[in-house]
N, C-alpha and C. Protein backbone atom coordinates (compact mmCIF):
# COMPACT_ATOMS: atom_id res chain seq x y z
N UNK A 1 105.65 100.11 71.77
CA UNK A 1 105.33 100.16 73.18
C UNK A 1 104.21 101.17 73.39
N UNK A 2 103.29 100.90 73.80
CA UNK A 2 101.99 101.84 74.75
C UNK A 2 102.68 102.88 75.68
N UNK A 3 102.61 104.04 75.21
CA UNK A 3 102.96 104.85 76.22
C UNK A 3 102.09 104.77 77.43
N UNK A 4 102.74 105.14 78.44
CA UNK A 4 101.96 105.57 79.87
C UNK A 4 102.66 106.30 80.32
N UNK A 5 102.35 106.92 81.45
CA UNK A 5 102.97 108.14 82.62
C UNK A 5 104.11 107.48 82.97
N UNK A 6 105.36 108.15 83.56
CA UNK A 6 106.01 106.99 84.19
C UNK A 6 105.81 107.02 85.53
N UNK A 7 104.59 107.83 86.09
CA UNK A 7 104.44 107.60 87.55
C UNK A 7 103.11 106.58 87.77
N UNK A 8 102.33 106.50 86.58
CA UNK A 8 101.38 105.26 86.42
C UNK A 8 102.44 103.92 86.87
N UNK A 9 103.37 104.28 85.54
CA UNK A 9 103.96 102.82 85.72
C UNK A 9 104.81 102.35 87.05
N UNK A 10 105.53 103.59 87.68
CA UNK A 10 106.09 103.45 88.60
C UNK A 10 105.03 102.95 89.82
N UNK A 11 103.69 103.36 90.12
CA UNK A 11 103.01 103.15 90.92
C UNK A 11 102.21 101.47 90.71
N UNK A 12 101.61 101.41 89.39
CA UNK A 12 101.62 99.78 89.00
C UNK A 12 102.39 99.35 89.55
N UNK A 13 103.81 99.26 89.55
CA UNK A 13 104.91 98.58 89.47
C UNK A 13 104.95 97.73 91.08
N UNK A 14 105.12 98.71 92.07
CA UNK A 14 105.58 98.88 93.55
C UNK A 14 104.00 98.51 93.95
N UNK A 15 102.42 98.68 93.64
CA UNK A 15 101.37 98.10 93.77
C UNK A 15 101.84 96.25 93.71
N UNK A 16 101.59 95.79 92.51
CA UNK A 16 101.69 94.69 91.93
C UNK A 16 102.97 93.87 92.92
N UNK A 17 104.17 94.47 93.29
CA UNK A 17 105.30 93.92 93.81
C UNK A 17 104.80 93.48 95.65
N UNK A 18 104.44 94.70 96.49
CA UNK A 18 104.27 95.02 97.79
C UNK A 18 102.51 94.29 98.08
N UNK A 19 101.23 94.05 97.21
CA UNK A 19 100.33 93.90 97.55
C UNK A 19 100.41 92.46 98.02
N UNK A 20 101.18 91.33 97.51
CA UNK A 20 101.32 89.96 98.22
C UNK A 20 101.79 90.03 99.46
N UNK A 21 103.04 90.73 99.88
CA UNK A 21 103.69 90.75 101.31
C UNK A 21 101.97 91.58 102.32
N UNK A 22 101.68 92.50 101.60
CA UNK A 22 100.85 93.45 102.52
C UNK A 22 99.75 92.16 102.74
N UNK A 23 99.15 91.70 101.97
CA UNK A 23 97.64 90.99 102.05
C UNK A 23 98.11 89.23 101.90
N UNK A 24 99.38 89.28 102.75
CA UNK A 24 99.92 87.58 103.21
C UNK A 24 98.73 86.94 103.81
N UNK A 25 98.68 87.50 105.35
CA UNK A 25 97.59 86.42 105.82
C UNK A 25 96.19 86.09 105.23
N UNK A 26 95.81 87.50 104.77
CA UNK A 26 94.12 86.79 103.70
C UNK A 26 94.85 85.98 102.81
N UNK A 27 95.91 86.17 101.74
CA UNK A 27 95.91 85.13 100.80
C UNK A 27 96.54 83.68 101.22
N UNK A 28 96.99 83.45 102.74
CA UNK A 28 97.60 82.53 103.08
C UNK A 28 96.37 81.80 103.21
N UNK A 29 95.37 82.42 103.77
CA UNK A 29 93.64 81.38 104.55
C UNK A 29 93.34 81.41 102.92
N UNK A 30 92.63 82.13 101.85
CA UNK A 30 92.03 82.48 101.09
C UNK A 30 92.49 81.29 100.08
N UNK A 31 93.76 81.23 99.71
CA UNK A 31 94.15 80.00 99.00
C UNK A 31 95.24 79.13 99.82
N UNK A 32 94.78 79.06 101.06
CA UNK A 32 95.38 77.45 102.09
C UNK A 32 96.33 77.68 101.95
N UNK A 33 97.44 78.21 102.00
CA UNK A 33 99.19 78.65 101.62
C UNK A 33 99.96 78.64 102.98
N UNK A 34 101.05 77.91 103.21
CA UNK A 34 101.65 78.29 104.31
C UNK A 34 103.01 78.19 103.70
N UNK A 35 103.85 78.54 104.73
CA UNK A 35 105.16 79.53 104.60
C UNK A 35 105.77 79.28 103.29
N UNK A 36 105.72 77.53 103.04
CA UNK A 36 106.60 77.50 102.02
C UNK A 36 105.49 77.28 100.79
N UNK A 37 104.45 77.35 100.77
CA UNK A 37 103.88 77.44 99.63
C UNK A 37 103.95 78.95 99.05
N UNK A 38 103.54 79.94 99.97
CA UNK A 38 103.36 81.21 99.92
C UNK A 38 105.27 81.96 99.18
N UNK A 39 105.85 81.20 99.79
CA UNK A 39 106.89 81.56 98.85
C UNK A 39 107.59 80.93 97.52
N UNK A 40 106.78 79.34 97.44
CA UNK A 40 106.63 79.30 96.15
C UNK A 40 106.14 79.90 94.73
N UNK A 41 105.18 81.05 95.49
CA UNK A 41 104.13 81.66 94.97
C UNK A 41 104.58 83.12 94.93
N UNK A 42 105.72 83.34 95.13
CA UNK A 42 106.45 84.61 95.39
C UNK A 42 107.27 84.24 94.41
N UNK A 43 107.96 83.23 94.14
CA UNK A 43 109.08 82.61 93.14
C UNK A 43 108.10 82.85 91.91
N UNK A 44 107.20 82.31 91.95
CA UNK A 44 106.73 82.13 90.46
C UNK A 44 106.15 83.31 90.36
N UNK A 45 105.72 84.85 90.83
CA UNK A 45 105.20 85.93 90.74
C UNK A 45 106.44 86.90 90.44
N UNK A 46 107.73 86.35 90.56
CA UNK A 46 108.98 86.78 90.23
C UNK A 46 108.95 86.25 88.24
N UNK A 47 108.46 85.58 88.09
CA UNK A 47 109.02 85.49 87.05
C UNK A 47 107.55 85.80 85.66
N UNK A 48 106.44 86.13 86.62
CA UNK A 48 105.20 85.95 85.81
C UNK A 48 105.03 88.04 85.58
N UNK A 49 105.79 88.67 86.60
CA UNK A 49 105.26 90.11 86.42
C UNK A 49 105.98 90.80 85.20
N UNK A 50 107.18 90.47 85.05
CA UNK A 50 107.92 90.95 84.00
C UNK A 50 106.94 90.54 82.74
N UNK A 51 106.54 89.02 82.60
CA UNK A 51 105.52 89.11 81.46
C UNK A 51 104.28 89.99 81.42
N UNK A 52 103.72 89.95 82.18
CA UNK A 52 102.56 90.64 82.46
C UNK A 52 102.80 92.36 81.98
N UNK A 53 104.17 92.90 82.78
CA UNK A 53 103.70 94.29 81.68
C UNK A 53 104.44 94.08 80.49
N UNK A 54 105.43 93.54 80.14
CA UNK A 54 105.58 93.56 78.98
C UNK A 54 103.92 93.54 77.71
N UNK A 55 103.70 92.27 78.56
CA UNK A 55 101.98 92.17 77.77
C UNK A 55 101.08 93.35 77.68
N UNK A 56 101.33 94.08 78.98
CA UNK A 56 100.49 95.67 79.31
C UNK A 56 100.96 96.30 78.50
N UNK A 57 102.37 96.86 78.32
CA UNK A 57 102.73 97.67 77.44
C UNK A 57 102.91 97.47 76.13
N UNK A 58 102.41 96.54 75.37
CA UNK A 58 102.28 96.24 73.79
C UNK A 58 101.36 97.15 73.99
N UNK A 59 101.19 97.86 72.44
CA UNK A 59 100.18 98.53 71.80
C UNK A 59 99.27 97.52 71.38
C-alpha cells in the first residue's frame, strides 16, 4: 500500500463522496441527467470509488 497522510486521505475521501450532491445541477444540464438518471449515477459511483482508491493506493 502507498502510504499517504490520513488527513489527505480523509479529505480525498469526503471530496470525491459530497462533490456530486454539491455540483448536482451543473452535472444534471452538463450530462442531460434527471432525477432518476442522476441517481443511477450515484449507484454506480457507489461501487466505482472503492476501486478507484484501492487503485490510488497501490504502490
Amino acid at each position: 500500500m502507498r502510504p499517504i497522510k490520513p488527513q489527505q486521505f480523509v479529505i480525498n475521501l469526503i471530496s470525491l463522496c459530497i462533490f456530486p450532491f454539491a455540483a448536482r445541477p451543473m452535472l444534471s444540464i452538463v450530462f442531460g441527467m434527471d432525477d432518476a438518471a442522476f441517481m443511477r449515477f450515484i449507484e454506480q459511483r457507489k461501487k466505482e470509488l472503492p476501486e478507484f482508491f484501492r487503485g490510488a493506493l497501490r504502490p
